[in-house]
C-alpha atoms as a PDB file:
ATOM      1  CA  UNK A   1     -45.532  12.506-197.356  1.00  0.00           C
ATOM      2  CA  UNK A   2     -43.855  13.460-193.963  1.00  0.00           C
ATOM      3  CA  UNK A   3     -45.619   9.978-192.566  1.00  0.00           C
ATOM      4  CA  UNK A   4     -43.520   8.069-195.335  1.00  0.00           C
ATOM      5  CA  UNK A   5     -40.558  10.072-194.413  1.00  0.00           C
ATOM      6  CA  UNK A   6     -40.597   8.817-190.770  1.00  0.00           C
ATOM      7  CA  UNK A   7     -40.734   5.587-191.986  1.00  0.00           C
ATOM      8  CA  UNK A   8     -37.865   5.415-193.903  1.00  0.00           C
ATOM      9  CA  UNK A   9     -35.508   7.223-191.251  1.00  0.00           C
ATOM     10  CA  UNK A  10     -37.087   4.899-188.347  1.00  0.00           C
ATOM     11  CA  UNK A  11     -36.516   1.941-191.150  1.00  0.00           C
ATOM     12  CA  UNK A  12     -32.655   3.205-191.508  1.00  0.00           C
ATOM     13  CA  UNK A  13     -32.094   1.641-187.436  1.00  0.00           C
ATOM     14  CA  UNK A  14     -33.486  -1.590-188.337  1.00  0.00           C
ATOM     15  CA  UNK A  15     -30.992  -4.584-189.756  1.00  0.00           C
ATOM     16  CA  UNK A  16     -33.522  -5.470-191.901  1.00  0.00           C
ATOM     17  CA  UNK A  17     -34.681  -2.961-193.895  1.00  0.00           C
ATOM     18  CA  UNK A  18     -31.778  -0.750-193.709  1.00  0.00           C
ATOM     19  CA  UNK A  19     -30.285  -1.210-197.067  1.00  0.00           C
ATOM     20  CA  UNK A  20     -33.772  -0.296-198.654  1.00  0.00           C
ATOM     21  CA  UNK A  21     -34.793   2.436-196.733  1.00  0.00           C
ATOM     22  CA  UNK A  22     -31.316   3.680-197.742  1.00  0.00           C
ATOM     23  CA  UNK A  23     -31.941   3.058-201.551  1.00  0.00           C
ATOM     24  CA  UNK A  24     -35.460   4.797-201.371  1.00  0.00           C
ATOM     25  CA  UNK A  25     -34.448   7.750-199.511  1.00  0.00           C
ATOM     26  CA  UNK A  26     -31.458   8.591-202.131  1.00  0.00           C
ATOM     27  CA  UNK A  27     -33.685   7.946-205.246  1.00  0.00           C
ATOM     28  CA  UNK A  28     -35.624  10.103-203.543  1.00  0.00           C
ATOM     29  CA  UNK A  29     -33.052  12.997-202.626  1.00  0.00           C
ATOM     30  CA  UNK A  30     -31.661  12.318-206.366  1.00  0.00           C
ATOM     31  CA  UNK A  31     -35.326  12.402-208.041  1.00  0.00           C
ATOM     32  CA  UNK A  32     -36.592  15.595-206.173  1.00  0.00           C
ATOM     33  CA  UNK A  33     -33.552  17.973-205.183  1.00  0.00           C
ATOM     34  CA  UNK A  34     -35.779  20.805-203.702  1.00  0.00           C
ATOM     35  CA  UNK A  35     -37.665  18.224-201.368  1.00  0.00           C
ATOM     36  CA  UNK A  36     -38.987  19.836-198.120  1.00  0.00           C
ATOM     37  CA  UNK A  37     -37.474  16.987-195.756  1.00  0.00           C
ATOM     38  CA  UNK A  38     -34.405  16.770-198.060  1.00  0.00           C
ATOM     39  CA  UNK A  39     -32.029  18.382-195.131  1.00  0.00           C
ATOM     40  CA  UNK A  40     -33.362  15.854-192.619  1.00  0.00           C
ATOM     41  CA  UNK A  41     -33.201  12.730-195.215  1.00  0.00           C
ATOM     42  CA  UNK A  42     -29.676  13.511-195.658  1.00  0.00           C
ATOM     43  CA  UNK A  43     -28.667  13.724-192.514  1.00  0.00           C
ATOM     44  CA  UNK A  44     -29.634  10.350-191.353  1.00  0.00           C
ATOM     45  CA  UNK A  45     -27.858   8.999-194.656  1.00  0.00           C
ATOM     46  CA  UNK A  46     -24.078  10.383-193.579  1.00  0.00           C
ATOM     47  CA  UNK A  47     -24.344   7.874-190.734  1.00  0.00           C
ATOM     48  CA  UNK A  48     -24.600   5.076-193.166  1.00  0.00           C
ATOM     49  CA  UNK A  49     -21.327   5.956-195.187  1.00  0.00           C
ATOM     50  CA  UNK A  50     -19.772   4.205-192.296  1.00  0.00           C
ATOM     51  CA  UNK A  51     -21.861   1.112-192.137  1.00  0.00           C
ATOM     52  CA  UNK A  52     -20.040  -2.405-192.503  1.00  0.00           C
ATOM     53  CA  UNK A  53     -22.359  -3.261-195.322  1.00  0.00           C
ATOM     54  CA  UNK A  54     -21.226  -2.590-198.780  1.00  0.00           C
ATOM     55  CA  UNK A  55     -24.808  -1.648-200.348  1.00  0.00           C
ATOM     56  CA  UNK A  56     -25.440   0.941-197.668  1.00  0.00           C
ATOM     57  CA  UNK A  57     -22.364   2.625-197.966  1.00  0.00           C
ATOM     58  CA  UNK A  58     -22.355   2.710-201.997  1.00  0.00           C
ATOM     59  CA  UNK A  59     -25.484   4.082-201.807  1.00  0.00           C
ATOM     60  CA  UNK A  60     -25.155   6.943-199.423  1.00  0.00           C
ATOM     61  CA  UNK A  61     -21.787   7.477-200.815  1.00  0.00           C
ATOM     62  CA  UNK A  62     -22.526   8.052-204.365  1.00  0.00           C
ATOM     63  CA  UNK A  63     -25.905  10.643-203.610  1.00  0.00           C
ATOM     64  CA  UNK A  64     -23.776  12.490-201.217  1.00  0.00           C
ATOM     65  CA  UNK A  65     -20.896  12.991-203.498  1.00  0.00           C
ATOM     66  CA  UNK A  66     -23.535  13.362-206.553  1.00  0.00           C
ATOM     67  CA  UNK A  67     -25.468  16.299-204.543  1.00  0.00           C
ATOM     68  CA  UNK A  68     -22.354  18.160-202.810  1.00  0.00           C
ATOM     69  CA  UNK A  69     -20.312  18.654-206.312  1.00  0.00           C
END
């Protein structure tokens, strides 16, 4: 599991695949709350509330707010 982590948070710097690593790494923040890597999966997500693309920023916007009420 910690392999598939460091793919999604080396996926979050790439263009590309950016707006899907983002989706997969808040389902899986939402689906597990008590995930091991949880503190290091969210803090490569705040970055992304700033990013110029709409879908990245809903995203990490609404499982932030949704796990910090």
């Amino acid at each position: 599991m910690q392999k598939y982590v460091q793919i999604l948070i080396k996926s979050l710097k790439s263009d590309i695949q950016k707006k899907t690593a983002a989706r997969c790494i808040s389902g899986l923040v939402e689906a597990i709350p008590h995930f091991n890597f949880r503190d290091s999966l969210m803090s490569n997500l705040i970055p992304l509330m700033d990013s110029p693309d709409s879908d990245c920023r809903f995203a990490t916007a609404t499982i932030i707010f949704t796990e910090y009420e």
